[in-house]
ModelCIF file with pLDDT and N, C-alpha, C, O atoms, coordinates in Angstrom:
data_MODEL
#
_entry.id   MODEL 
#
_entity.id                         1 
_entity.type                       polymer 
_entity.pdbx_number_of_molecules   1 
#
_entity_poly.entity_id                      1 
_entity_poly.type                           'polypeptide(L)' 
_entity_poly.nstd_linkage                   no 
_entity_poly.nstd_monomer                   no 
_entity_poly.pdbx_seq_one_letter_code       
;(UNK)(UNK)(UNK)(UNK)(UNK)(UNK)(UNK)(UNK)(UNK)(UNK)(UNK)(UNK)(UNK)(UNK)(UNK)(UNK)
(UNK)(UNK)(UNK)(UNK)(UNK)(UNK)(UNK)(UNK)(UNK)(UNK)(UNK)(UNK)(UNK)(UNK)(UNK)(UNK)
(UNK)(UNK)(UNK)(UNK)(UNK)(UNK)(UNK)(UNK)(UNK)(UNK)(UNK)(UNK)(UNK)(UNK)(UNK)
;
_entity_poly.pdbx_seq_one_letter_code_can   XXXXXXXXXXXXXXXXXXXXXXXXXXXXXXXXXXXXXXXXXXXXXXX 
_entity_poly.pdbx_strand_id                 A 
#
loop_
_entity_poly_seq.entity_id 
_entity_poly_seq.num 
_entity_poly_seq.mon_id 
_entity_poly_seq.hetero 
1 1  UNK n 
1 2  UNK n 
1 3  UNK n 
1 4  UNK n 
1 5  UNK n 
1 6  UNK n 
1 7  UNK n 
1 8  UNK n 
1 9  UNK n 
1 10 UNK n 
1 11 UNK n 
1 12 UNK n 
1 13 UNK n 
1 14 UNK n 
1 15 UNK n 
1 16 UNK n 
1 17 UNK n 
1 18 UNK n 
1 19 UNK n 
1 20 UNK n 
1 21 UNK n 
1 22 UNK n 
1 23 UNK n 
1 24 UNK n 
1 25 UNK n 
1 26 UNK n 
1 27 UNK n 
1 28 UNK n 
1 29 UNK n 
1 30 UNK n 
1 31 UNK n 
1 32 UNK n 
1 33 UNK n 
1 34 UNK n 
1 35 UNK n 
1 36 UNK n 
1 37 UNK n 
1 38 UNK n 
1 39 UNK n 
1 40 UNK n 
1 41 UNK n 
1 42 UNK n 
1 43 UNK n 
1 44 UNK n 
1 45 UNK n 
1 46 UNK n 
1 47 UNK n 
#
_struct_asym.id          A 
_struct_asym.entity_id   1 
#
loop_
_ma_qa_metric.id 
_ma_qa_metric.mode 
_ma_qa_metric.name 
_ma_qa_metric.software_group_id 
_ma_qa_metric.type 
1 global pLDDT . pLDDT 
2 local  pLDDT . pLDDT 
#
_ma_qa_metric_global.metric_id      1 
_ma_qa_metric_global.metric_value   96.77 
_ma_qa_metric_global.model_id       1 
_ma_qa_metric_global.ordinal_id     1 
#
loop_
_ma_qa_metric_local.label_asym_id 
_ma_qa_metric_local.label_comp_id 
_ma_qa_metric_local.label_seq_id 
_ma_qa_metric_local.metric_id 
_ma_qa_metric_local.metric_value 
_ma_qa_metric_local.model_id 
_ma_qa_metric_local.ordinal_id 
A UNK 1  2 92.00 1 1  
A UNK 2  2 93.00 1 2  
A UNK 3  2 93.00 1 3  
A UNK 4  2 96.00 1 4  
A UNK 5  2 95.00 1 5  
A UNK 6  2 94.00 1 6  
A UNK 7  2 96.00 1 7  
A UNK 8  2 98.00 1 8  
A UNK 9  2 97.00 1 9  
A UNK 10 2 97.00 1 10 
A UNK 11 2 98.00 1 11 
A UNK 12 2 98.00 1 12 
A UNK 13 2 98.00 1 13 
A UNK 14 2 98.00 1 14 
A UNK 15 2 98.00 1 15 
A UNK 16 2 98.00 1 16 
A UNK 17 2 98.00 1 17 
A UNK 18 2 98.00 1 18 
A UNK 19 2 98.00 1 19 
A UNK 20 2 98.00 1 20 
A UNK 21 2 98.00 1 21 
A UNK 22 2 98.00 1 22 
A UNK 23 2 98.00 1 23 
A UNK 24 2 97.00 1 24 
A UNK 25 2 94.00 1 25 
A UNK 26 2 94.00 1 26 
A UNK 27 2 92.00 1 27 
A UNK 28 2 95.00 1 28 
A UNK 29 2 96.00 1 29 
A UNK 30 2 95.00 1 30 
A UNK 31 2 96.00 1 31 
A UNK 32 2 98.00 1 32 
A UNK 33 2 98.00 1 33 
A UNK 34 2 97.00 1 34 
A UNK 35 2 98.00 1 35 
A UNK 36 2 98.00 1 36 
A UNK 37 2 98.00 1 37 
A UNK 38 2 98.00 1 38 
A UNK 39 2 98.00 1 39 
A UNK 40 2 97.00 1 40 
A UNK 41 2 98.00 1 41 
A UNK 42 2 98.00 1 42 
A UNK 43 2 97.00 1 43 
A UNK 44 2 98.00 1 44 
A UNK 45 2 97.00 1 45 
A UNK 46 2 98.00 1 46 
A UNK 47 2 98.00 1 47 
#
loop_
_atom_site.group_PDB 
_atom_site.id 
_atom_site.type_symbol 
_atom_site.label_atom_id 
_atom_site.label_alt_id 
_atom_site.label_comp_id 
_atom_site.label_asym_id 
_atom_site.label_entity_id 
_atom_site.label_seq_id 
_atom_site.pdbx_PDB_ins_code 
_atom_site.Cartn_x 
_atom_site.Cartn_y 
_atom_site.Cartn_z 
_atom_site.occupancy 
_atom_site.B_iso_or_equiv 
_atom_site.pdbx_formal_charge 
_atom_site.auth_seq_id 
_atom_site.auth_comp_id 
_atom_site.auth_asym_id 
_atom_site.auth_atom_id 
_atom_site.pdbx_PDB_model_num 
ATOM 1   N N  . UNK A 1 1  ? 0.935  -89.117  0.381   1.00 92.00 ? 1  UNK A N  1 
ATOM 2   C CA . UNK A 1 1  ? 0.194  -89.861  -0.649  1.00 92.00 ? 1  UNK A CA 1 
ATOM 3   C C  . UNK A 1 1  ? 0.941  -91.119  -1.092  1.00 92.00 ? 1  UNK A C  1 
ATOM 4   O O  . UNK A 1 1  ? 0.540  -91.950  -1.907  1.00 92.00 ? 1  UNK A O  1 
ATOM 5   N N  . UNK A 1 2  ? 2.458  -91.120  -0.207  1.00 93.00 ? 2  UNK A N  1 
ATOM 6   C CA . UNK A 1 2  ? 2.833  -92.610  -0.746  1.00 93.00 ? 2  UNK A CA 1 
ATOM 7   C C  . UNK A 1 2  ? 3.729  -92.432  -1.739  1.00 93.00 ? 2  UNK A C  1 
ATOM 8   O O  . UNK A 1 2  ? 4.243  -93.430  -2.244  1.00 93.00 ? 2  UNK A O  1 
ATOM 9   N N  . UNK A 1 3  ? 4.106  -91.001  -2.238  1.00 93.00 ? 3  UNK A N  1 
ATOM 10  C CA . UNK A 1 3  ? 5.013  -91.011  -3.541  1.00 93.00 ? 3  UNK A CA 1 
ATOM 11  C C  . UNK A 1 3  ? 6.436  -90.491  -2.688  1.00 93.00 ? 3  UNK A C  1 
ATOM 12  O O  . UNK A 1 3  ? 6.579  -89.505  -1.964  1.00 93.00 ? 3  UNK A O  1 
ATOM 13  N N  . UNK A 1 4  ? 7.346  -91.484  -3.048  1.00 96.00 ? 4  UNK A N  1 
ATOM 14  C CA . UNK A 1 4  ? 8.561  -91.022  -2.652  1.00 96.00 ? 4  UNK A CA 1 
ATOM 15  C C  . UNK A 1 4  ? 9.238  -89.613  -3.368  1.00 96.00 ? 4  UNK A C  1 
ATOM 16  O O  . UNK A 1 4  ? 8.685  -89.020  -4.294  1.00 96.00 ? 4  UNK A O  1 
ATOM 17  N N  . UNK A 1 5  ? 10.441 -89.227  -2.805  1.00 95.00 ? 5  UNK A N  1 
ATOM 18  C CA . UNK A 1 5  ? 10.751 -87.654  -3.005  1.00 95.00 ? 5  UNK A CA 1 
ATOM 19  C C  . UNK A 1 5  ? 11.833 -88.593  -3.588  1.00 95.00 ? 5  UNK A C  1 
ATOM 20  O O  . UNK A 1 5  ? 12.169 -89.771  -3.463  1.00 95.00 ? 5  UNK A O  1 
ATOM 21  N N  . UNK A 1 6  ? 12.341 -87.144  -4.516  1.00 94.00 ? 6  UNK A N  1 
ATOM 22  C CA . UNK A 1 6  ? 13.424 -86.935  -5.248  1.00 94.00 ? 6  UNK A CA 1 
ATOM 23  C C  . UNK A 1 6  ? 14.961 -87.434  -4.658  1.00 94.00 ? 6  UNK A C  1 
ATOM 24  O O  . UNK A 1 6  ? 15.434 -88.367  -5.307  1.00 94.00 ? 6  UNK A O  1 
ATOM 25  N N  . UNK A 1 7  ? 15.567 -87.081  -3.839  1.00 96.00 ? 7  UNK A N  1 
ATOM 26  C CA . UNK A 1 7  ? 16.351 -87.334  -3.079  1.00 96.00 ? 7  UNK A CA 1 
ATOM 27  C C  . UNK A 1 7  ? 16.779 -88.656  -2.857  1.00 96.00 ? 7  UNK A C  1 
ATOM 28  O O  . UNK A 1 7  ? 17.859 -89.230  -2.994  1.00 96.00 ? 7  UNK A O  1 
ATOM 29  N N  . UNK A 1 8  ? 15.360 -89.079  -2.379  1.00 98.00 ? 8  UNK A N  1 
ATOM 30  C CA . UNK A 1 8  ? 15.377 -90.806  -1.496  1.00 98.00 ? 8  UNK A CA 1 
ATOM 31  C C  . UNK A 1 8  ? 15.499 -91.748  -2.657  1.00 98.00 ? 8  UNK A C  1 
ATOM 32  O O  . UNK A 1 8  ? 15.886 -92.898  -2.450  1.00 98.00 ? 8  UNK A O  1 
ATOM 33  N N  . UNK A 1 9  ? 15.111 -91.227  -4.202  1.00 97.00 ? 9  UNK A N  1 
ATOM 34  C CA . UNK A 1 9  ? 14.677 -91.835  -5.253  1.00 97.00 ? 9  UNK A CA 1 
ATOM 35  C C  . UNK A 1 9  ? 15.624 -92.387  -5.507  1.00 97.00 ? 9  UNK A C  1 
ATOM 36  O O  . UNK A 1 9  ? 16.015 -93.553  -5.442  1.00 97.00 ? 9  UNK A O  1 
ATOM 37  N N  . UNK A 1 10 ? 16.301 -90.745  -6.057  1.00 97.00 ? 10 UNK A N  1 
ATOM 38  C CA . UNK A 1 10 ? 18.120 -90.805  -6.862  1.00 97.00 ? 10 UNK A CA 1 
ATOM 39  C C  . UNK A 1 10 ? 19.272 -91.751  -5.841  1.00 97.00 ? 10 UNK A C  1 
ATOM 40  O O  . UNK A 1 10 ? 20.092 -92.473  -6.407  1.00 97.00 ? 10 UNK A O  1 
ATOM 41  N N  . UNK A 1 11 ? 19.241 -91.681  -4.680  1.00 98.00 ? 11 UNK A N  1 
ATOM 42  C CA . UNK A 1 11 ? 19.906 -92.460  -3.557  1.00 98.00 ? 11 UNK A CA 1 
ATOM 43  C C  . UNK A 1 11 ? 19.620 -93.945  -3.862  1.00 98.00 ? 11 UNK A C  1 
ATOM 44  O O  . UNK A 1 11 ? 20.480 -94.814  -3.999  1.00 98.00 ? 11 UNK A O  1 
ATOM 45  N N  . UNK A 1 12 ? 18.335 -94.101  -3.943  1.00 98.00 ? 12 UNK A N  1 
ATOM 46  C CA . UNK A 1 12 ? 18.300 -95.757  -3.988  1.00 98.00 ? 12 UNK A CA 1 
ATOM 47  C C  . UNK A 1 12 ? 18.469 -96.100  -5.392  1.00 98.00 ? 12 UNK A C  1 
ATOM 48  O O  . UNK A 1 12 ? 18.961 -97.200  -5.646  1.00 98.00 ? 12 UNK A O  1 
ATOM 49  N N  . UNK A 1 13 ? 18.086 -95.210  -6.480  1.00 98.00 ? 13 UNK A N  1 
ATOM 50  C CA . UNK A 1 13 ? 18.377 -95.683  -7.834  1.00 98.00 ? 13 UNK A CA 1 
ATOM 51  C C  . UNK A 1 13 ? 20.108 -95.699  -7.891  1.00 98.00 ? 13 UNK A C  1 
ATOM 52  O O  . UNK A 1 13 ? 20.875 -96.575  -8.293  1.00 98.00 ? 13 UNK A O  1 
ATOM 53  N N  . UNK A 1 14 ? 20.292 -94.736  -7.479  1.00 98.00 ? 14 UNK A N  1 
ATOM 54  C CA . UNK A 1 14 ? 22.297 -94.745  -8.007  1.00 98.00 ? 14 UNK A CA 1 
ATOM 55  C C  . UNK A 1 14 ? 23.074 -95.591  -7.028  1.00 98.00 ? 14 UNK A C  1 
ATOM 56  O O  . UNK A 1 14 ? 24.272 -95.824  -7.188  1.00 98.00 ? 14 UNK A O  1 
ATOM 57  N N  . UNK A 1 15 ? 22.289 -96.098  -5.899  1.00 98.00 ? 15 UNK A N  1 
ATOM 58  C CA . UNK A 1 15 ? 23.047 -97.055  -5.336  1.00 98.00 ? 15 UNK A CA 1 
ATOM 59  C C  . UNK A 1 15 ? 23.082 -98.551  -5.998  1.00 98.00 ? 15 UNK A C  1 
ATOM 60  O O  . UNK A 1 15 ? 24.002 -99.345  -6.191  1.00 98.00 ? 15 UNK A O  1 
ATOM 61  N N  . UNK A 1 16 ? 21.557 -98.591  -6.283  1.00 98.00 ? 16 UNK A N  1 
ATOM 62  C CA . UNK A 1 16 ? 21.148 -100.362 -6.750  1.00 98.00 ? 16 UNK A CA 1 
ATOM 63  C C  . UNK A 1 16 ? 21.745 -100.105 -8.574  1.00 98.00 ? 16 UNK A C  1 
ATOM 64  O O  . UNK A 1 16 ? 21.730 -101.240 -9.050  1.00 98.00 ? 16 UNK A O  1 
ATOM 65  N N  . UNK A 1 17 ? 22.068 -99.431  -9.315  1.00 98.00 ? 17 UNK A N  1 
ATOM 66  C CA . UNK A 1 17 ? 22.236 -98.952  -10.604 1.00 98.00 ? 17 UNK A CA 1 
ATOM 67  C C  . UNK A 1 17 ? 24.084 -99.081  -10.419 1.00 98.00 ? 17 UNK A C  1 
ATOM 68  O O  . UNK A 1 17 ? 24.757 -98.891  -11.432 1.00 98.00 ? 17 UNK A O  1 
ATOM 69  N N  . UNK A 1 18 ? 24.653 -99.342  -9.353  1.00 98.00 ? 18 UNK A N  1 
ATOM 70  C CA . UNK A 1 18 ? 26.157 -98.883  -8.885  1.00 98.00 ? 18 UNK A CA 1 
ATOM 71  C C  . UNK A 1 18 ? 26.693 -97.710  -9.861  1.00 98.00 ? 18 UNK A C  1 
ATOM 72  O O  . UNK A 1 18 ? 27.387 -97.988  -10.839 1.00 98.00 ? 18 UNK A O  1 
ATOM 73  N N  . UNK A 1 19 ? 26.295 -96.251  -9.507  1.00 98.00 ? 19 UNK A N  1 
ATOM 74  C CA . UNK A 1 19 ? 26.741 -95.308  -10.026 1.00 98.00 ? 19 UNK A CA 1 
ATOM 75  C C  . UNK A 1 19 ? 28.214 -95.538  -9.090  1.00 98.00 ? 19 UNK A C  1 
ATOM 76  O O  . UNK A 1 19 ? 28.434 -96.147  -8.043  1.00 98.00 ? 19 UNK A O  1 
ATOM 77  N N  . UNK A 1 20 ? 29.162 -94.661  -10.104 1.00 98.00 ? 20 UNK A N  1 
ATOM 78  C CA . UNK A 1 20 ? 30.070 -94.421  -9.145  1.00 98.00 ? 20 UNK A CA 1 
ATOM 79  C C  . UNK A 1 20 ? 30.726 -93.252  -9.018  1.00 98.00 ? 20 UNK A C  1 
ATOM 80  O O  . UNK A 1 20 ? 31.458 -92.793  -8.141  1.00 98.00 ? 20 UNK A O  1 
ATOM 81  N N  . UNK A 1 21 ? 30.094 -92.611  -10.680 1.00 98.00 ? 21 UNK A N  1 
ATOM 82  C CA . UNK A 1 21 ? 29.931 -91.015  -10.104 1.00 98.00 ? 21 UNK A CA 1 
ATOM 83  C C  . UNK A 1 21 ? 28.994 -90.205  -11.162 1.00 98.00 ? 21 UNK A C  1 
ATOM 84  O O  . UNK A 1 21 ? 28.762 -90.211  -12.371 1.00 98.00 ? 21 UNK A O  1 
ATOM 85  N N  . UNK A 1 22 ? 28.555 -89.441  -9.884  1.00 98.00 ? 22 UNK A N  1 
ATOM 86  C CA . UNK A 1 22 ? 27.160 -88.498  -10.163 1.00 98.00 ? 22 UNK A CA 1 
ATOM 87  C C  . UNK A 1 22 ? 27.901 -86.878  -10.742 1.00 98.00 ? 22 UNK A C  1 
ATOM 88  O O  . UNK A 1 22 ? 28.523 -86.011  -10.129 1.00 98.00 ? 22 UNK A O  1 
ATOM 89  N N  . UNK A 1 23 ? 27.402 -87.030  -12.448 1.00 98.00 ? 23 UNK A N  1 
ATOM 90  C CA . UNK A 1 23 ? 27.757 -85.347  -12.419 1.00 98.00 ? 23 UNK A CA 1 
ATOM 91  C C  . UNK A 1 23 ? 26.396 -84.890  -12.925 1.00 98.00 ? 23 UNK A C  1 
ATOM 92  O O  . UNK A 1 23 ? 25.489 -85.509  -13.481 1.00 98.00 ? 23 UNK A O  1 
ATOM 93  N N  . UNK A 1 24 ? 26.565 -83.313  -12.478 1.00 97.00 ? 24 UNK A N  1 
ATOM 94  C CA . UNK A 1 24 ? 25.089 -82.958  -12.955 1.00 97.00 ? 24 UNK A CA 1 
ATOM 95  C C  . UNK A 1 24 ? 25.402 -81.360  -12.460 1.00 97.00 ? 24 UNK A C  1 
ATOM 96  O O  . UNK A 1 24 ? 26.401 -81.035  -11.819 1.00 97.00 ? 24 UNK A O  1 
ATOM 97  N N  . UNK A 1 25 ? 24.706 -80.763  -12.746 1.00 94.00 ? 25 UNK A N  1 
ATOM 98  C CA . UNK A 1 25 ? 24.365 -78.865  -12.705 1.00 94.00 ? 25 UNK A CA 1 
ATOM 99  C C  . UNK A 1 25 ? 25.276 -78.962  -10.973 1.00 94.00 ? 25 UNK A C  1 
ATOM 100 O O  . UNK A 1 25 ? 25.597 -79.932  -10.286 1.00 94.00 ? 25 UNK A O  1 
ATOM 101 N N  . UNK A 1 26 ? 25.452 -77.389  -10.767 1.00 94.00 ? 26 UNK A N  1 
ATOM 102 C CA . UNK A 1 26 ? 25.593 -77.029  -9.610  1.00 94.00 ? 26 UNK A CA 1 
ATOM 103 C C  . UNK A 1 26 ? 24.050 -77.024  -8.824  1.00 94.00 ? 26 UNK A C  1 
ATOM 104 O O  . UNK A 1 26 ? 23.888 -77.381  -7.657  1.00 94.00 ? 26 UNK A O  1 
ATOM 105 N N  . UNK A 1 27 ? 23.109 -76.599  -9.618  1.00 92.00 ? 27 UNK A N  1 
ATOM 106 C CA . UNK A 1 27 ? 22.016 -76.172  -8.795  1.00 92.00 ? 27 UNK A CA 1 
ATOM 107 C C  . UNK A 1 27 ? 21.747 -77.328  -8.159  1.00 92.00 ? 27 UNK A C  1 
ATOM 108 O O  . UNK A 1 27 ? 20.584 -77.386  -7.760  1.00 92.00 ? 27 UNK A O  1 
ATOM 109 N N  . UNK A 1 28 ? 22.522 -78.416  -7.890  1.00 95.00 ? 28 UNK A N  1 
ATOM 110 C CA . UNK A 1 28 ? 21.829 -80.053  -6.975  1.00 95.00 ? 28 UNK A CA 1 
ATOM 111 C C  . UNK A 1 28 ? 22.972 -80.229  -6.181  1.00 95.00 ? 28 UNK A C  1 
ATOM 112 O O  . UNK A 1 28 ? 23.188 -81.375  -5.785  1.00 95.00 ? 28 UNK A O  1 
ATOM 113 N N  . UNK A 1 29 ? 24.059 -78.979  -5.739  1.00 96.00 ? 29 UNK A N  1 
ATOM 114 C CA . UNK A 1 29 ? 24.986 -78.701  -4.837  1.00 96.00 ? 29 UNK A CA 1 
ATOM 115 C C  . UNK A 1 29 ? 23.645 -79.116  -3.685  1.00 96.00 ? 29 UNK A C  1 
ATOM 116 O O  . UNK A 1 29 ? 23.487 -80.222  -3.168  1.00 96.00 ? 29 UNK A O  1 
ATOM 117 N N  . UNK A 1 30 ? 22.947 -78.131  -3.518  1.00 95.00 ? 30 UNK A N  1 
ATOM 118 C CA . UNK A 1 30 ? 22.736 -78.337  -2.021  1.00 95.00 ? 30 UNK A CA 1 
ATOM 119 C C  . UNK A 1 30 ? 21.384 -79.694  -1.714  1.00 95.00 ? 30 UNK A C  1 
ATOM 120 O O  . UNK A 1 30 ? 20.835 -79.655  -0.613  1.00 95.00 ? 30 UNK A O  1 
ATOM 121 N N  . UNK A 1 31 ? 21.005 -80.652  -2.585  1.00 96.00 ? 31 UNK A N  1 
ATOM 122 C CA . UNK A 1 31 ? 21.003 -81.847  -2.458  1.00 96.00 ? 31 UNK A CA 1 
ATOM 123 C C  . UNK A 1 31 ? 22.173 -82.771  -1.992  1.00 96.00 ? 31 UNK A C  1 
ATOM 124 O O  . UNK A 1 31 ? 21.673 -83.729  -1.402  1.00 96.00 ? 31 UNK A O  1 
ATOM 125 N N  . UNK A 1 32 ? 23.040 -82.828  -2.013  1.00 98.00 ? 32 UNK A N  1 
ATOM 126 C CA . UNK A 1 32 ? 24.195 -83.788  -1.695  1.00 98.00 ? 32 UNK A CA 1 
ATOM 127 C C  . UNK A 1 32 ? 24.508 -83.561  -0.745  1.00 98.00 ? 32 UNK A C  1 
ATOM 128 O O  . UNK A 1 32 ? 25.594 -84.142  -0.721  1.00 98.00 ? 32 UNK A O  1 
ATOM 129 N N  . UNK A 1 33 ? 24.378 -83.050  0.307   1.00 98.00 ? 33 UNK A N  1 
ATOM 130 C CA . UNK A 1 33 ? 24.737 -83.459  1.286   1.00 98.00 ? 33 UNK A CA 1 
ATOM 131 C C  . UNK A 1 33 ? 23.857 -84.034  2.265   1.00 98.00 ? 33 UNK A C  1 
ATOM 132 O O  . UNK A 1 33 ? 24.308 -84.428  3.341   1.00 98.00 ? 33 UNK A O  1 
ATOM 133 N N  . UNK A 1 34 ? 22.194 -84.143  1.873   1.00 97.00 ? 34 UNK A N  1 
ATOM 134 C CA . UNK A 1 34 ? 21.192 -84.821  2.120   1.00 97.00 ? 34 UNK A CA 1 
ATOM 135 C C  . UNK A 1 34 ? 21.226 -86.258  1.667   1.00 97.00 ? 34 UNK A C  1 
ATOM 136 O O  . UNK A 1 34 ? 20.536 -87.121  2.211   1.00 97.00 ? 34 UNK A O  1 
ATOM 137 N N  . UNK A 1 35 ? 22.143 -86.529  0.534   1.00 98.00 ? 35 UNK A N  1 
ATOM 138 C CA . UNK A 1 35 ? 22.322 -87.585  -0.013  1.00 98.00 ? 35 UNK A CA 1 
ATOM 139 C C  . UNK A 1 35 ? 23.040 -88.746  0.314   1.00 98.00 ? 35 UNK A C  1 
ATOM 140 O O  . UNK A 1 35 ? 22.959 -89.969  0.200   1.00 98.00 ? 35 UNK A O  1 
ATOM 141 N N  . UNK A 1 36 ? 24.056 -87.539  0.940   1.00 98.00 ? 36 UNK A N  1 
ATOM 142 C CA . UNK A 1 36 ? 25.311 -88.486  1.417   1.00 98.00 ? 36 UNK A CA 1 
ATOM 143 C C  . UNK A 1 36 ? 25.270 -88.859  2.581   1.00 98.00 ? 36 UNK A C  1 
ATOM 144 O O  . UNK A 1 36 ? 26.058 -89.661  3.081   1.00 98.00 ? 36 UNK A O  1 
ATOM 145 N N  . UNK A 1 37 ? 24.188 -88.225  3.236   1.00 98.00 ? 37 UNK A N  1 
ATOM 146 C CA . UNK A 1 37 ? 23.367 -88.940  4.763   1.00 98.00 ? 37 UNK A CA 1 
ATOM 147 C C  . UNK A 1 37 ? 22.530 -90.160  4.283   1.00 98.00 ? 37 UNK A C  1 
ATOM 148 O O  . UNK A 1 37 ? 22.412 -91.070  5.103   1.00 98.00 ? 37 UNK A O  1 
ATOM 149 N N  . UNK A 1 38 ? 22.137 -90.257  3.484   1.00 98.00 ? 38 UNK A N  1 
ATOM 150 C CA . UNK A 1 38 ? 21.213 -91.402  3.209   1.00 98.00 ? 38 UNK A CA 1 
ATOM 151 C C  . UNK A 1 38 ? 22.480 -92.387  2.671   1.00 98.00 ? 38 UNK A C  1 
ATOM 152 O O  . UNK A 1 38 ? 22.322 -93.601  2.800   1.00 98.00 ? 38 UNK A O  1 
ATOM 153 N N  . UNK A 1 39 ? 23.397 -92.018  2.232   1.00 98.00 ? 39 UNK A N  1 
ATOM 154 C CA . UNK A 1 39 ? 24.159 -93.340  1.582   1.00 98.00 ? 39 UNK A CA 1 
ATOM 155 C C  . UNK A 1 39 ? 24.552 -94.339  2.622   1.00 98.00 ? 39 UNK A C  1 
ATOM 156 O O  . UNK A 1 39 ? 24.608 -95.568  2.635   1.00 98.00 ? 39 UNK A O  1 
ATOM 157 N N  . UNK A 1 40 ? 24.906 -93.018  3.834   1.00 97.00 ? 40 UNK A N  1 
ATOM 158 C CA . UNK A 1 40 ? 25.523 -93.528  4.938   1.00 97.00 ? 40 UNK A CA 1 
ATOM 159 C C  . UNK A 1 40 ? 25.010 -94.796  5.874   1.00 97.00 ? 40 UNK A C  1 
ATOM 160 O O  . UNK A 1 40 ? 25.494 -95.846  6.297   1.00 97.00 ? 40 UNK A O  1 
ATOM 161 N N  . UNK A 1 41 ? 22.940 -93.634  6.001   1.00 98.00 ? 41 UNK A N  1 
ATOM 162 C CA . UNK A 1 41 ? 22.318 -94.992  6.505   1.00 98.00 ? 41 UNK A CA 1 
ATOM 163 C C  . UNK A 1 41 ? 21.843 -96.343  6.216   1.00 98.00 ? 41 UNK A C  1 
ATOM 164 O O  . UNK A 1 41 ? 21.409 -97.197  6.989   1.00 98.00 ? 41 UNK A O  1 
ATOM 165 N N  . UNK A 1 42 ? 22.041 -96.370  4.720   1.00 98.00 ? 42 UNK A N  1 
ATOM 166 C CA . UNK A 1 42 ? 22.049 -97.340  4.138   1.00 98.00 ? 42 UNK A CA 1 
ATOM 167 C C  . UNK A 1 42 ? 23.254 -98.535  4.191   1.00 98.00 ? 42 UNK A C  1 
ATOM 168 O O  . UNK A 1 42 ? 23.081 -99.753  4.146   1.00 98.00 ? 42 UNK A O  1 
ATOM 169 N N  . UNK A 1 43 ? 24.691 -97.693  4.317   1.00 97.00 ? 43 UNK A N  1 
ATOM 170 C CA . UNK A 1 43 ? 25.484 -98.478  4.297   1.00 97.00 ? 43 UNK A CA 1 
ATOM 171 C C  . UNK A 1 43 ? 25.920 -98.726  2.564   1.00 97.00 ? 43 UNK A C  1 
ATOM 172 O O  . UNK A 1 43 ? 26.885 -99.475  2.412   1.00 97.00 ? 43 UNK A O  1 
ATOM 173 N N  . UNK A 1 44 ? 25.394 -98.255  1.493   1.00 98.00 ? 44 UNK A N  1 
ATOM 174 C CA . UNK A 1 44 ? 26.062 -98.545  0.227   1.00 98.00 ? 44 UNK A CA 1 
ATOM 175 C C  . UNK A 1 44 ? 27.727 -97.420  0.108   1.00 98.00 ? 44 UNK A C  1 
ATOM 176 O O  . UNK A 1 44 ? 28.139 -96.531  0.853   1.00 98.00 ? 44 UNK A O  1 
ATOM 177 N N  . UNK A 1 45 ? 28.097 -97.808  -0.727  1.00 97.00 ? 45 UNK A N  1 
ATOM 178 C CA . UNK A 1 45 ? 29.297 -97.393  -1.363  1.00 97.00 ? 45 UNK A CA 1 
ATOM 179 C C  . UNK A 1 45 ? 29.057 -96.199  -1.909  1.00 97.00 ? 45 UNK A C  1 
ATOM 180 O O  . UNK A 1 45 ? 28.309 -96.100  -2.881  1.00 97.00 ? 45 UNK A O  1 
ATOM 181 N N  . UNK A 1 46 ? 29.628 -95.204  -1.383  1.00 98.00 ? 46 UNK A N  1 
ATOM 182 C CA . UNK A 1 46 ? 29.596 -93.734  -1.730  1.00 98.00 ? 46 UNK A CA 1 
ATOM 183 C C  . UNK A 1 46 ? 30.170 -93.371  -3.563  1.00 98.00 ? 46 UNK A C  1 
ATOM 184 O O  . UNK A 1 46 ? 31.261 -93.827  -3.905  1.00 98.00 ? 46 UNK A O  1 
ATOM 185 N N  . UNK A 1 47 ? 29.643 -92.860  -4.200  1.00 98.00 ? 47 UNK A N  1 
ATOM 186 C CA . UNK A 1 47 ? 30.240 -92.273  -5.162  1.00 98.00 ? 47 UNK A CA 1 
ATOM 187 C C  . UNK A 1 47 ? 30.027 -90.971  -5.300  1.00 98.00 ? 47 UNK A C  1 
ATOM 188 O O  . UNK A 1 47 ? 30.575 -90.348  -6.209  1.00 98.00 ? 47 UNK A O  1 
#
């Protein structure tokens, strides 16, 4: 329908926002490492 997911969201918001570090619950443990594939293909600066 065109609505981006959660994941792809937080990735492009905390990259263009220059987070440089993400804290938050354990329960978004197993998001991050989906995340940190997208930082990669992007090429932004990991935090």
């Amino acid at each position: 329908d065109g609505i981006p997911t959660y994941n792809f969201c937080a990735v492009v918001d905390d990259a263009l926002m220059q987070v440089t570090h993400i804290i938050r619950g354990e329960d978004h443990l197993a998001n991050t490492p989906k995340q940190i594939q997208l930082y990669r293909a992007f090429g932004y600066p990991m935090p």
